[in-house]
C-alpha atoms as a PDB file:
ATOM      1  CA  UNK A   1       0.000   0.000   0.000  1.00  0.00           C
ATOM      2  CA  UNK A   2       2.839   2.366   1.115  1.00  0.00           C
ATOM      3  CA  UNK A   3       4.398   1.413  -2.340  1.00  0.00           C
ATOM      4  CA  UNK A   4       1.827   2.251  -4.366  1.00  0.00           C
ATOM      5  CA  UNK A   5       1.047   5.001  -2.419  1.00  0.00           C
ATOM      6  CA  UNK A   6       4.685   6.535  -3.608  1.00  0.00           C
ATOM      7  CA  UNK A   7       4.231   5.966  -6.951  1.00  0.00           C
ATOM      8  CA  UNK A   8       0.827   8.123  -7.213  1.00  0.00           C
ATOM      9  CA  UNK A   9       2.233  10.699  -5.622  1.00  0.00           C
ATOM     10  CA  UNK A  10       5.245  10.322  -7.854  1.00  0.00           C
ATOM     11  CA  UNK A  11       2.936  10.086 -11.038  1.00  0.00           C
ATOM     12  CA  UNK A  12       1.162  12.930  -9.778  1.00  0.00           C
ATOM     13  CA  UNK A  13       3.935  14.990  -9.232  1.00  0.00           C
ATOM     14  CA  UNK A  14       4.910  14.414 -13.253  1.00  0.00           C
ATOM     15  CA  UNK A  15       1.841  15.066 -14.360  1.00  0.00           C
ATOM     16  CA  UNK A  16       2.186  18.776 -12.473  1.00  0.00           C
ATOM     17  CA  UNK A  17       5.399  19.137 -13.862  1.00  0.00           C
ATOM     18  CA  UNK A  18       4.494  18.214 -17.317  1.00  0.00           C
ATOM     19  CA  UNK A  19       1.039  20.484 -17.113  1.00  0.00           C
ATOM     20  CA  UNK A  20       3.582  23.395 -15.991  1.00  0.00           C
ATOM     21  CA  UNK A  21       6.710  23.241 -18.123  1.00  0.00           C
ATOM     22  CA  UNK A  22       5.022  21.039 -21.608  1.00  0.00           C
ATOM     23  CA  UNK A  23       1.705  23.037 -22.242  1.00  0.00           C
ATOM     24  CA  UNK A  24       2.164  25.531 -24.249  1.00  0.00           C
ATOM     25  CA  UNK A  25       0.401  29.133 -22.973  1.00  0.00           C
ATOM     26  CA  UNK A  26      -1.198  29.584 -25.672  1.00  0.00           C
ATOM     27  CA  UNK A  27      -3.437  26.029 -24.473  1.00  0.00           C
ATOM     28  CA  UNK A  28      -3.730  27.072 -20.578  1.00  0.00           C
ATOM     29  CA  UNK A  29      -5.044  30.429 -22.118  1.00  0.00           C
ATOM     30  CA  UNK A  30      -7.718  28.859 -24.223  1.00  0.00           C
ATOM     31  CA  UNK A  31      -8.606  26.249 -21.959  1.00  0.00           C
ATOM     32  CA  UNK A  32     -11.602  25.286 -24.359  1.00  0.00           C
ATOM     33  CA  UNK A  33      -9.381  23.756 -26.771  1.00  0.00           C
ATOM     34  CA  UNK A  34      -7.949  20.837 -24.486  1.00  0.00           C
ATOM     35  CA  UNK A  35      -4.797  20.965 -25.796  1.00  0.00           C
ATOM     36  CA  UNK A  36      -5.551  20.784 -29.235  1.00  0.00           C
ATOM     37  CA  UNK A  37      -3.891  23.695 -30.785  1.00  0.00           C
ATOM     38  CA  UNK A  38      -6.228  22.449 -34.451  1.00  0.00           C
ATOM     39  CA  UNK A  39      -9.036  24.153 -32.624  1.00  0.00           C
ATOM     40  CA  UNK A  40      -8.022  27.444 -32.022  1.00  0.00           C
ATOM     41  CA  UNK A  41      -9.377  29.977 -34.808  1.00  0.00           C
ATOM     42  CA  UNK A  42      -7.950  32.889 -36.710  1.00  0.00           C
ATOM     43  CA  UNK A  43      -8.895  36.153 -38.057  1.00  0.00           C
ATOM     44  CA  UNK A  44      -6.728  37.529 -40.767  1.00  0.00           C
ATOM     45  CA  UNK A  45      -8.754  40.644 -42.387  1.00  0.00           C
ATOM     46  CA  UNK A  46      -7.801  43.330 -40.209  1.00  0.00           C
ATOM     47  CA  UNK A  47      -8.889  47.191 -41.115  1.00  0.00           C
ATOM     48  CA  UNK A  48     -10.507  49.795 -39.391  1.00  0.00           C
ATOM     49  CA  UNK A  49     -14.181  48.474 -40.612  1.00  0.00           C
ATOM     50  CA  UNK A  50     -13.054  44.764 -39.220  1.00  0.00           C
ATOM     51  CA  UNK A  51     -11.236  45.272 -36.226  1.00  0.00           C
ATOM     52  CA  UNK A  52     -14.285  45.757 -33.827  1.00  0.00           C
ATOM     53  CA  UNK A  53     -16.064  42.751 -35.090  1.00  0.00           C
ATOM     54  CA  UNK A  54     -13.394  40.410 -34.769  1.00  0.00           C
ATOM     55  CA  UNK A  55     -12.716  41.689 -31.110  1.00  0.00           C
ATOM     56  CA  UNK A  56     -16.326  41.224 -29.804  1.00  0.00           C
ATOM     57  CA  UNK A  57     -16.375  37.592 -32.140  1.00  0.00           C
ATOM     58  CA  UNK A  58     -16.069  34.884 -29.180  1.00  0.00           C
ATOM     59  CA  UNK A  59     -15.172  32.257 -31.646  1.00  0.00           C
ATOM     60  CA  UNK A  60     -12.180  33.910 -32.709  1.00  0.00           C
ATOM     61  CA  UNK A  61      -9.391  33.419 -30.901  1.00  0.00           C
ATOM     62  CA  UNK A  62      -5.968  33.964 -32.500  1.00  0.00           C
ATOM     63  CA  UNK A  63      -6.133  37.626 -34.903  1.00  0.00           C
ATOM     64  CA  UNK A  64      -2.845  37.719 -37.567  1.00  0.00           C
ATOM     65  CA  UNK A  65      -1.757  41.070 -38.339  1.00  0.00           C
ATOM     66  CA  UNK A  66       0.599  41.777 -41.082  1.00  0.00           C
ATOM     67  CA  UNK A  67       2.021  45.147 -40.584  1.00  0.00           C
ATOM     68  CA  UNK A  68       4.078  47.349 -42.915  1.00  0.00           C
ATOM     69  CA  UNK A  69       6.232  50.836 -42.170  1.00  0.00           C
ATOM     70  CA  UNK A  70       3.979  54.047 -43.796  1.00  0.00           C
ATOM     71  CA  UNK A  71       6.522  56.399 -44.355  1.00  0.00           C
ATOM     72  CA  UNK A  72       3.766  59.127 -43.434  1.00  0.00           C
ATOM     73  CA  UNK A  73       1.630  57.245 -41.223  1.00  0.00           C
ATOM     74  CA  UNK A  74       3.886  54.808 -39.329  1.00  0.00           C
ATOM     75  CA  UNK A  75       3.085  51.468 -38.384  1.00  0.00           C
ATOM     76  CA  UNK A  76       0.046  50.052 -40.535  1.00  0.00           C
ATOM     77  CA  UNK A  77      -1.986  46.900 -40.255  1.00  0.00           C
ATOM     78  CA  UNK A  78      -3.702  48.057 -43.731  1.00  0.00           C
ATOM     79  CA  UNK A  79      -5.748  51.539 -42.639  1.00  0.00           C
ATOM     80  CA  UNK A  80      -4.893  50.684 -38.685  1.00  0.00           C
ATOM     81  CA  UNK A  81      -2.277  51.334 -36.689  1.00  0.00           C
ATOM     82  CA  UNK A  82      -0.274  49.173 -34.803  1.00  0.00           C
ATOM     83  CA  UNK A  83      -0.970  51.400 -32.109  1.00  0.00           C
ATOM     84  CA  UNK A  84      -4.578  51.338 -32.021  1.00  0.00           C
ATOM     85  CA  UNK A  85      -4.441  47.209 -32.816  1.00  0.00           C
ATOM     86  CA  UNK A  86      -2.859  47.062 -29.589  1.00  0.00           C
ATOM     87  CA  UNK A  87      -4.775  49.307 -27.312  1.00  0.00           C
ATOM     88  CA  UNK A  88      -7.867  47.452 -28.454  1.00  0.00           C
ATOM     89  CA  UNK A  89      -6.738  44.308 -28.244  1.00  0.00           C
ATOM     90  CA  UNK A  90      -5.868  45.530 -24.633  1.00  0.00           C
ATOM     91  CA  UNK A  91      -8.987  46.543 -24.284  1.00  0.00           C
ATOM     92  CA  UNK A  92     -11.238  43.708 -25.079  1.00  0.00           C
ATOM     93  CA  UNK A  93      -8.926  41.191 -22.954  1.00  0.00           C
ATOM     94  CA  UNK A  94     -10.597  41.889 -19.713  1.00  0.00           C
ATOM     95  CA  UNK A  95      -9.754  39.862 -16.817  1.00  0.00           C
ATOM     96  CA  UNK A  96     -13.608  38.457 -17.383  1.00  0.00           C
ATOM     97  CA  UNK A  97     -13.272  37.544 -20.741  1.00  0.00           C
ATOM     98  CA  UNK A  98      -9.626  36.217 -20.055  1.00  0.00           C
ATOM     99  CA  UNK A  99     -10.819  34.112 -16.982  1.00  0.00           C
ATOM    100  CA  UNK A 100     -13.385  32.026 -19.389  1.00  0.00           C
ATOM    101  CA  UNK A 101     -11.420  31.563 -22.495  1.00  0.00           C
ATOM    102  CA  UNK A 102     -12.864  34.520 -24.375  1.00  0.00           C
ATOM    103  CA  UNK A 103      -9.550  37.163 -24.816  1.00  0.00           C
ATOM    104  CA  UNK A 104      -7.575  36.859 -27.978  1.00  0.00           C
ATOM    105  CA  UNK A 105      -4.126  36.833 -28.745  1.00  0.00           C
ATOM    106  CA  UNK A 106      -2.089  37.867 -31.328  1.00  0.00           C
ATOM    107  CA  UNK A 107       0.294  37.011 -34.429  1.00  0.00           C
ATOM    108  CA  UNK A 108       2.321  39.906 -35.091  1.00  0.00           C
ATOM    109  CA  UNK A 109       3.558  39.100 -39.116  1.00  0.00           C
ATOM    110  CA  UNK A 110       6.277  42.093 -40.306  1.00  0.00           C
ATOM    111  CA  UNK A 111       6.940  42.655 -43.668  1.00  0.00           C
ATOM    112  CA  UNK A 112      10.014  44.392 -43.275  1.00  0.00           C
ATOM    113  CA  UNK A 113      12.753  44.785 -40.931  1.00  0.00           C
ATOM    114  CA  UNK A 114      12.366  48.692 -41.197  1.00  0.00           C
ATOM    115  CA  UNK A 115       8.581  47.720 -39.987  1.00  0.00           C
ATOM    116  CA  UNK A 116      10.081  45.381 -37.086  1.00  0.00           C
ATOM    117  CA  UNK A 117      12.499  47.793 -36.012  1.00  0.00           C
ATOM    118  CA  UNK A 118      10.251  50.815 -35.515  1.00  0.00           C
ATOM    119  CA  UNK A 119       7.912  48.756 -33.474  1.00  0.00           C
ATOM    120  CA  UNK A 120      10.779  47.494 -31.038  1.00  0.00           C
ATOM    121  CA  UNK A 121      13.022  50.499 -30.729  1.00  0.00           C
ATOM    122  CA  UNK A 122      13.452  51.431 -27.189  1.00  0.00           C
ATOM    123  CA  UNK A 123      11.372  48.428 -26.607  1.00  0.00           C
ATOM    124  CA  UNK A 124       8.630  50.617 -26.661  1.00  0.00           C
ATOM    125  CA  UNK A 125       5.227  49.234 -28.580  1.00  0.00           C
ATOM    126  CA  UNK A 126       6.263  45.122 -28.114  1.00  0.00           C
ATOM    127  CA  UNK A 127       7.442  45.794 -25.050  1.00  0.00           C
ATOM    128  CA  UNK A 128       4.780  47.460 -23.305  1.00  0.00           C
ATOM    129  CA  UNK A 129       2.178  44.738 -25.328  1.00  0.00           C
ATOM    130  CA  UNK A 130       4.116  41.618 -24.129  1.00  0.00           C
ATOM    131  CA  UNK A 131       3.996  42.667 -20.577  1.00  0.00           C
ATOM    132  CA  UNK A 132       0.052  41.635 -21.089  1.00  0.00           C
ATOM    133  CA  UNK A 133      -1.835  38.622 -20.437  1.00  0.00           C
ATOM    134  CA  UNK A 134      -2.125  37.702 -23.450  1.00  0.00           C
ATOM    135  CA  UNK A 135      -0.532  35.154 -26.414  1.00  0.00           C
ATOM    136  CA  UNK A 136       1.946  37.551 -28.351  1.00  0.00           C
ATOM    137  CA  UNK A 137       3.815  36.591 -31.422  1.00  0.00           C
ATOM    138  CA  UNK A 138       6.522  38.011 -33.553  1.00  0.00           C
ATOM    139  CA  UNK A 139       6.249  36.624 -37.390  1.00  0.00           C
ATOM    140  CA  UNK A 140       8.142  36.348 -40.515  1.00  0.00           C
ATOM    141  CA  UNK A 141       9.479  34.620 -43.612  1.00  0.00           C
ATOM    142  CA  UNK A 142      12.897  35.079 -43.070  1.00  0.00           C
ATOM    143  CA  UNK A 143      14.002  32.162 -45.200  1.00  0.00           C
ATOM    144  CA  UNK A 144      13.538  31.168 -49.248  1.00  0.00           C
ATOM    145  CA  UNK A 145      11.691  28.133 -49.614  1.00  0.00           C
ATOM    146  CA  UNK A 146      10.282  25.872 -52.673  1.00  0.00           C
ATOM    147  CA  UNK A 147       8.168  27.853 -55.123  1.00  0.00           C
ATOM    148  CA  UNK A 148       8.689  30.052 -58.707  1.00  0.00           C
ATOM    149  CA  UNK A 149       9.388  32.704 -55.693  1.00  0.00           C
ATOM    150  CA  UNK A 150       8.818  36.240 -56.593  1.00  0.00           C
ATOM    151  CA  UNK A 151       9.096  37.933 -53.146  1.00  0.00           C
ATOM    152  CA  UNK A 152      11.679  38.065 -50.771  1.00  0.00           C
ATOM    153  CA  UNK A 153      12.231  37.121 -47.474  1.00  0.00           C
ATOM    154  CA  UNK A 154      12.943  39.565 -44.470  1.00  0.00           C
ATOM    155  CA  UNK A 155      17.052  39.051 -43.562  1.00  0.00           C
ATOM    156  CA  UNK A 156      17.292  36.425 -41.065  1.00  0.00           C
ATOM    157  CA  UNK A 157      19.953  37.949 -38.645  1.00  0.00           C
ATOM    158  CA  UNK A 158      18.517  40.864 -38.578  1.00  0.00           C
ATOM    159  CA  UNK A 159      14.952  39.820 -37.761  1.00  0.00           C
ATOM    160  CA  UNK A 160      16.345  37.242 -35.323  1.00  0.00           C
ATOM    161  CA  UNK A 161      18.632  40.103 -33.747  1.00  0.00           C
ATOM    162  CA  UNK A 162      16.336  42.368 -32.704  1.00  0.00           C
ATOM    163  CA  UNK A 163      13.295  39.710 -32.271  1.00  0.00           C
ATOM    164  CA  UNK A 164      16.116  38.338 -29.386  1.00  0.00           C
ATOM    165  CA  UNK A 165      15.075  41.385 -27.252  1.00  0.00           C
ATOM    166  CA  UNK A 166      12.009  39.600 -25.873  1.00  0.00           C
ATOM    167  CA  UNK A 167      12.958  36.314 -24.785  1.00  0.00           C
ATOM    168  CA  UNK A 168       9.529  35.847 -24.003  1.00  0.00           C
ATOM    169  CA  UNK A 169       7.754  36.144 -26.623  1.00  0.00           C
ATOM    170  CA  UNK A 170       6.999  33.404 -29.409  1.00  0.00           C
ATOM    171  CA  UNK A 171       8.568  33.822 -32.547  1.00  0.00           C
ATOM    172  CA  UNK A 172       6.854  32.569 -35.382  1.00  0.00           C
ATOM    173  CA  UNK A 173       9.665  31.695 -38.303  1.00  0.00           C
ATOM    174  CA  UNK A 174       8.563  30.622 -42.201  1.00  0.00           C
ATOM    175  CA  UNK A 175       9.886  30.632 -45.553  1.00  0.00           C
ATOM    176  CA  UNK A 176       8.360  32.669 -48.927  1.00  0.00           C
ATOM    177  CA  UNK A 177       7.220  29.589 -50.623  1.00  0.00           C
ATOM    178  CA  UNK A 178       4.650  29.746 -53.746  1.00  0.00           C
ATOM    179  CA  UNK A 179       1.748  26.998 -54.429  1.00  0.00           C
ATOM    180  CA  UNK A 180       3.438  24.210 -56.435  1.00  0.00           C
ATOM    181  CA  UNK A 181       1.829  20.876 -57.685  1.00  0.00           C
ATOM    182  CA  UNK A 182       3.282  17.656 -58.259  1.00  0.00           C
ATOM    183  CA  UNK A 183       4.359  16.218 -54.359  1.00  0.00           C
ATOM    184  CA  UNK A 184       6.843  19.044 -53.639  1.00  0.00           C
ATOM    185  CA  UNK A 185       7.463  19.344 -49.718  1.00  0.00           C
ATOM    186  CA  UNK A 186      10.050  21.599 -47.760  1.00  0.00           C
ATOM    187  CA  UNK A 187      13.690  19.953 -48.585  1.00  0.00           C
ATOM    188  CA  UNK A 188      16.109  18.760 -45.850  1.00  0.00           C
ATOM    189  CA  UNK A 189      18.191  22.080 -47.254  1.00  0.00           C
ATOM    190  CA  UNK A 190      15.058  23.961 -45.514  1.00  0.00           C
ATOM    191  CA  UNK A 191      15.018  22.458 -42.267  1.00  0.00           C
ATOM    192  CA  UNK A 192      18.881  22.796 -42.293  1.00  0.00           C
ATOM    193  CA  UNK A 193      18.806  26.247 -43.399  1.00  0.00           C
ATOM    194  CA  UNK A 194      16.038  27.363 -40.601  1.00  0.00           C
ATOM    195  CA  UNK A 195      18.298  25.529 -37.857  1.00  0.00           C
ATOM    196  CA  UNK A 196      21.515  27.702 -38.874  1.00  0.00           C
ATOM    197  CA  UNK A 197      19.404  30.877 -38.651  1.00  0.00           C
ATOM    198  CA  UNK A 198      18.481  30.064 -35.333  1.00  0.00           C
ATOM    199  CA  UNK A 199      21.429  28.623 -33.844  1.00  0.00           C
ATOM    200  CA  UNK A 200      24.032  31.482 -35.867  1.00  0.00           C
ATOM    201  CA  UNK A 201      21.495  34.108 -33.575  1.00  0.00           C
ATOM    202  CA  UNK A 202      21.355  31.840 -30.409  1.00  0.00           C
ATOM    203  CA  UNK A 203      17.489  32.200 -30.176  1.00  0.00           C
ATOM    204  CA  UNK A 204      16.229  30.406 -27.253  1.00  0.00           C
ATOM    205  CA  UNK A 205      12.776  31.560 -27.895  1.00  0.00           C
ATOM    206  CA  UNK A 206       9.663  29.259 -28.094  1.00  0.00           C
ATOM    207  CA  UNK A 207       9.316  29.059 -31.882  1.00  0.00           C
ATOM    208  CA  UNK A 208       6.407  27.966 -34.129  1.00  0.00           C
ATOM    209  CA  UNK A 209       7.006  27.729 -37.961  1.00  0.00           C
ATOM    210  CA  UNK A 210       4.343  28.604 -40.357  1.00  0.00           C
ATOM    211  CA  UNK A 211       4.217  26.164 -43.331  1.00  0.00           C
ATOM    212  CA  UNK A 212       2.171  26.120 -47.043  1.00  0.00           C
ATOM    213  CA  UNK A 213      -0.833  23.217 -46.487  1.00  0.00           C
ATOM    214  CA  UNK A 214       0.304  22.133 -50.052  1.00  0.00           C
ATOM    215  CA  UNK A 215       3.888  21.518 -49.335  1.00  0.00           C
ATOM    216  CA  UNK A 216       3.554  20.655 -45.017  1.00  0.00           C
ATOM    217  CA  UNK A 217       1.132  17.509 -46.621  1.00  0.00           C
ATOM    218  CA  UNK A 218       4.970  15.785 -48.063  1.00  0.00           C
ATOM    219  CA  UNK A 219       7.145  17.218 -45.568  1.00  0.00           C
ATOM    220  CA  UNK A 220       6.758  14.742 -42.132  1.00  0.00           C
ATOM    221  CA  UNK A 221      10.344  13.551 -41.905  1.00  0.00           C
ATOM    222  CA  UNK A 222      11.341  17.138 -42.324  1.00  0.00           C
ATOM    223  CA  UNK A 223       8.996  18.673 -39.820  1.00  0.00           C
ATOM    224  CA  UNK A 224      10.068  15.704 -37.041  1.00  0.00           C
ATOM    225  CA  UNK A 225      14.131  16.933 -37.826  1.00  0.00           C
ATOM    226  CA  UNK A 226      12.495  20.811 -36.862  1.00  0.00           C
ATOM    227  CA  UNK A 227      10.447  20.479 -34.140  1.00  0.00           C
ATOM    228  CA  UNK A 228      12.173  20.360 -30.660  1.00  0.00           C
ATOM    229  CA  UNK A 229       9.978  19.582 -27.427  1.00  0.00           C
ATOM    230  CA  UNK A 230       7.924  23.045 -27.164  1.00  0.00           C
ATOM    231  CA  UNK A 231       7.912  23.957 -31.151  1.00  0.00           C
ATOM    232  CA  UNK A 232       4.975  23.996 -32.796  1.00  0.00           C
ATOM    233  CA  UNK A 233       3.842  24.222 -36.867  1.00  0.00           C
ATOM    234  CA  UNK A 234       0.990  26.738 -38.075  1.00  0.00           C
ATOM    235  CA  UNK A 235      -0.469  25.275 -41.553  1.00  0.00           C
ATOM    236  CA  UNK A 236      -1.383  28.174 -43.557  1.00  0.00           C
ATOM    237  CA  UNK A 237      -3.115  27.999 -47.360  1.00  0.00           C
ATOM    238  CA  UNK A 238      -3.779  30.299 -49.845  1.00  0.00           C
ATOM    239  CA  UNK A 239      -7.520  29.617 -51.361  1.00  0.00           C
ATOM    240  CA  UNK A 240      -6.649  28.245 -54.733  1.00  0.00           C
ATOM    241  CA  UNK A 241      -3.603  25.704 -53.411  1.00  0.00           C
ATOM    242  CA  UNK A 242      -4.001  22.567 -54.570  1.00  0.00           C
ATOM    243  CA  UNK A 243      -3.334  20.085 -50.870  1.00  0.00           C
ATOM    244  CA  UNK A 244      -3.247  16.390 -50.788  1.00  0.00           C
ATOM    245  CA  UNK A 245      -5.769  16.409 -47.937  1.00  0.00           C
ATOM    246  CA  UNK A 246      -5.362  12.601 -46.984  1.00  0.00           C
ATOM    247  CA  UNK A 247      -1.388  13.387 -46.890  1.00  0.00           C
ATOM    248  CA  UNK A 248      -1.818  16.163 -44.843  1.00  0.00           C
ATOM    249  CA  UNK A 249      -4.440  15.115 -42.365  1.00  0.00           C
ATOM    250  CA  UNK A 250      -1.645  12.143 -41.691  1.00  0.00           C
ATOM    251  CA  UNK A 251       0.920  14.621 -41.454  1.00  0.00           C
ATOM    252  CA  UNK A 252      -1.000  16.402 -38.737  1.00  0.00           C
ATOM    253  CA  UNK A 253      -2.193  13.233 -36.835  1.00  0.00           C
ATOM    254  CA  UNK A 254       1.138  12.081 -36.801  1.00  0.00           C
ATOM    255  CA  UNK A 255       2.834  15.145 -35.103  1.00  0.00           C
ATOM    256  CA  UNK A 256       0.335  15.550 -32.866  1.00  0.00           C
ATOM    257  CA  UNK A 257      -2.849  18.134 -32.708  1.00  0.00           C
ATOM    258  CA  UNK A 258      -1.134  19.604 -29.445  1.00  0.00           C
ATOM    259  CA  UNK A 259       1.642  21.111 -32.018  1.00  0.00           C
ATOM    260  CA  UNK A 260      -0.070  22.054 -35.055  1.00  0.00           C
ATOM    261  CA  UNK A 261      -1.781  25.203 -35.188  1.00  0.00           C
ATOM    262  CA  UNK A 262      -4.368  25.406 -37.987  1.00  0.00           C
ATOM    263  CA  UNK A 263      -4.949  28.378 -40.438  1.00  0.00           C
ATOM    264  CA  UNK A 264      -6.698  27.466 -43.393  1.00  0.00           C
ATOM    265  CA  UNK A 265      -9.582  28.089 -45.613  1.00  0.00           C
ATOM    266  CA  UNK A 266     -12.650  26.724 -44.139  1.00  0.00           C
ATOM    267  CA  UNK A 267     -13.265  24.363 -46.784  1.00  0.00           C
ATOM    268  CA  UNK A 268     -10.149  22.917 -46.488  1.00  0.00           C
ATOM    269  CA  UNK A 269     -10.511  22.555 -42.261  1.00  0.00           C
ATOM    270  CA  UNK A 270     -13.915  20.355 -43.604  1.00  0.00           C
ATOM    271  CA  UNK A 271     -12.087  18.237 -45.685  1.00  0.00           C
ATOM    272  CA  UNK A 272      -9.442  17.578 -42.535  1.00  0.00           C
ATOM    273  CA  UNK A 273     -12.423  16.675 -40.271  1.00  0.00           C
ATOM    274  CA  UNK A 274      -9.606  16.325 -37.107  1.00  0.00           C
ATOM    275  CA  UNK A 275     -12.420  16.500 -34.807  1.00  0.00           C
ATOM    276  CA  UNK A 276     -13.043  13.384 -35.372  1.00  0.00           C
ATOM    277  CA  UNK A 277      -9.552  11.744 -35.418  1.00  0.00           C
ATOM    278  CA  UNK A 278      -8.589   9.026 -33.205  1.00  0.00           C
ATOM    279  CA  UNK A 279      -5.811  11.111 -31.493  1.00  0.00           C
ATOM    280  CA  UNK A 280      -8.878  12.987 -30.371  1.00  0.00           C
ATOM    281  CA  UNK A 281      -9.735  10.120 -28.954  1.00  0.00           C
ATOM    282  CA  UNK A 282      -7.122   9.012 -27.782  1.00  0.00           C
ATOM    283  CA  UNK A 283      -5.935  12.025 -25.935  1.00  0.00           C
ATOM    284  CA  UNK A 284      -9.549  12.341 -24.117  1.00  0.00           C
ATOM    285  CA  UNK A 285      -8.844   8.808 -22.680  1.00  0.00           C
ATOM    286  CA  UNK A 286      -5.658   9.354 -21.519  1.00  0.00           C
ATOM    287  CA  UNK A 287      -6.469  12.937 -20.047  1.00  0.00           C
ATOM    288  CA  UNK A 288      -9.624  10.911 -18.125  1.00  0.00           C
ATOM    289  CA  UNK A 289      -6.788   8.236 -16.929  1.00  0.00           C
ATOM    290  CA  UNK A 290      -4.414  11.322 -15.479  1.00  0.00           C
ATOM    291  CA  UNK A 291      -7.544  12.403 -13.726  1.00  0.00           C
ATOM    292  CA  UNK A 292      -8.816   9.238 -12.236  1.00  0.00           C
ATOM    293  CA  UNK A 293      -5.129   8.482 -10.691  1.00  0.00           C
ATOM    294  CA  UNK A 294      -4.843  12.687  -9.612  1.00  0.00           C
ATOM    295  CA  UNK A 295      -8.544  11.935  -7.668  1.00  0.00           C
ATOM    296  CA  UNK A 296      -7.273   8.794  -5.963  1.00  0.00           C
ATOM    297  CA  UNK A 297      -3.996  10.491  -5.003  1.00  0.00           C
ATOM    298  CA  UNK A 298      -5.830  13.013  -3.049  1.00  0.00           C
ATOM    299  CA  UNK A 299      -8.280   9.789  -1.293  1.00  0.00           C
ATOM    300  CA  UNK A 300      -5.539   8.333  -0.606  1.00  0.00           C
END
């Protein structure tokens, strides 16, 4: 008895330590989702007209704002400022709406590095928005990847440089990729490539990776090479890729829904149909076994 007494106290003591140091924020913060990071939804279309909408939207939970340096009007998410993004966003996560899964968070996406570094100089806008309680991202494609490319990517040490200033803060990492056919996937030059970056700039941020739907569905081996423990992918599409859906849904099930963030068109997210994987499942079972053995810790 005294044995097995030790070991559920033992167990339990894992399973705190795993809840504390393995769960990403971004779950504990939308505690609706259950650790399925598939589930949480985004909002992309962000303008003046849009931004009110999406902040009062319950079902929204993640808002991606791609922002560009106005030489006469600064900081731009289109027509909005980065400014005003911010002090709404601040605004709408009251500790109510916070405390029952309804704030948002936020996927900062730069298009330049001029753009990045007027937002962090003197640590002012970033800084004073990361000290909130709230998911905050720094994005970009900072890499070339597959694709008749036409666009460049932001330079990687200097994106990584000053994105090193807030060791907090997750920093979402992609290549410029176009839509190609015919089973292309990120190469093992990719992966390799994205590892130098981040190891020449000794990032020691929590990283996620944004990857095309048409080439993440033939890139598995690549994406297992990337991902360390507390890395996660976001699968982005553009509406007329062409994905291999069965490839891609295995892709996904295979890495795990707690590391794969999902972005897509919504007819796309139909086709996937992960809510009714057997991870799902799975997971629900084992998450029902943790609690049984928690409950009888405390009995006992």
């Amino acid at each position: 008895m005294i044995l097995m007494r030790e070991f559920l106290v033992f167990f339990s003591a894992i399973c705190f330590i795993s809840q504390v140091s393995s769960i990403a924020d971004i779950a504990k913060f939308f505690p609706q989702i259950s650790g399925n990071l598939t589930k949480v939804t985004w909002a992309n279309s962000i303008n003046t007209k849009t931004i009110d909408k999406i902040l009062k939207d319950d079902n929204i939970l993640m808002i991606k704002a791609e922002i560009e340096l106005d030489k006469k009007n600064g900081l731009l998410i289109n027509d909005l400022s980065l400014d005003e993004f911010l002090n709404k966003l601040k605004q709408s996560n009251t500790p109510e709406k916070v405390k029952v899964g309804q704030g948002k968070g936020a996927n900062l996406d730069f298009k330049s590095i001029d753009a990045l570094t007027e937002a962090t100089k003197d640590k002012g806008l970033i800084a004073n928005a990361a000290k909130e309680n709230y998911p905050l991202w720094l994005g970009a494609n900072i890499l070339k990847g597959p694709g008749n490319l036409t666009e460049d990517p932001l330079d990687s040490t200097k994106f990584l440089t000053n994105a090193q200033s807030f060791p907090d803060i997750v920093l979402s990492l992609g290549w410029v990729t176009t839509n190609i056919s015919g089973g292309y996937g990120y190469e093992n030059d990719d992966i390799k490539a994205m590892k130098k970056a981040i190891g020449d700039n000794h990032i020691k941020n929590t990283l996620n990776f944004h990857v095309r739907a048409s080439l993440a569905a033939n890139s598995n081996p690549q994406f297992k090479s990337l991902l360390q423990e507390t890395d996660t992918l976001t699968i982005f599409s553009g509406s007329d890729d062409t994905v291999d859906v069965k490839k891609l849904k295995a892709t996904i099930l295979d890495i795990g829904v707690d590391k794969v963030f999902l972005d897509v068109p919504n007819d796309l997210e139909e086709k996937l149909r992960l809510d009714l994987s057997k991870s799902g499942a799975t997971d629900i079972v084992i998450s029902l076994f943790n609690l049984a053995l928690c409950i009888l810790v405390v009995q006992i």
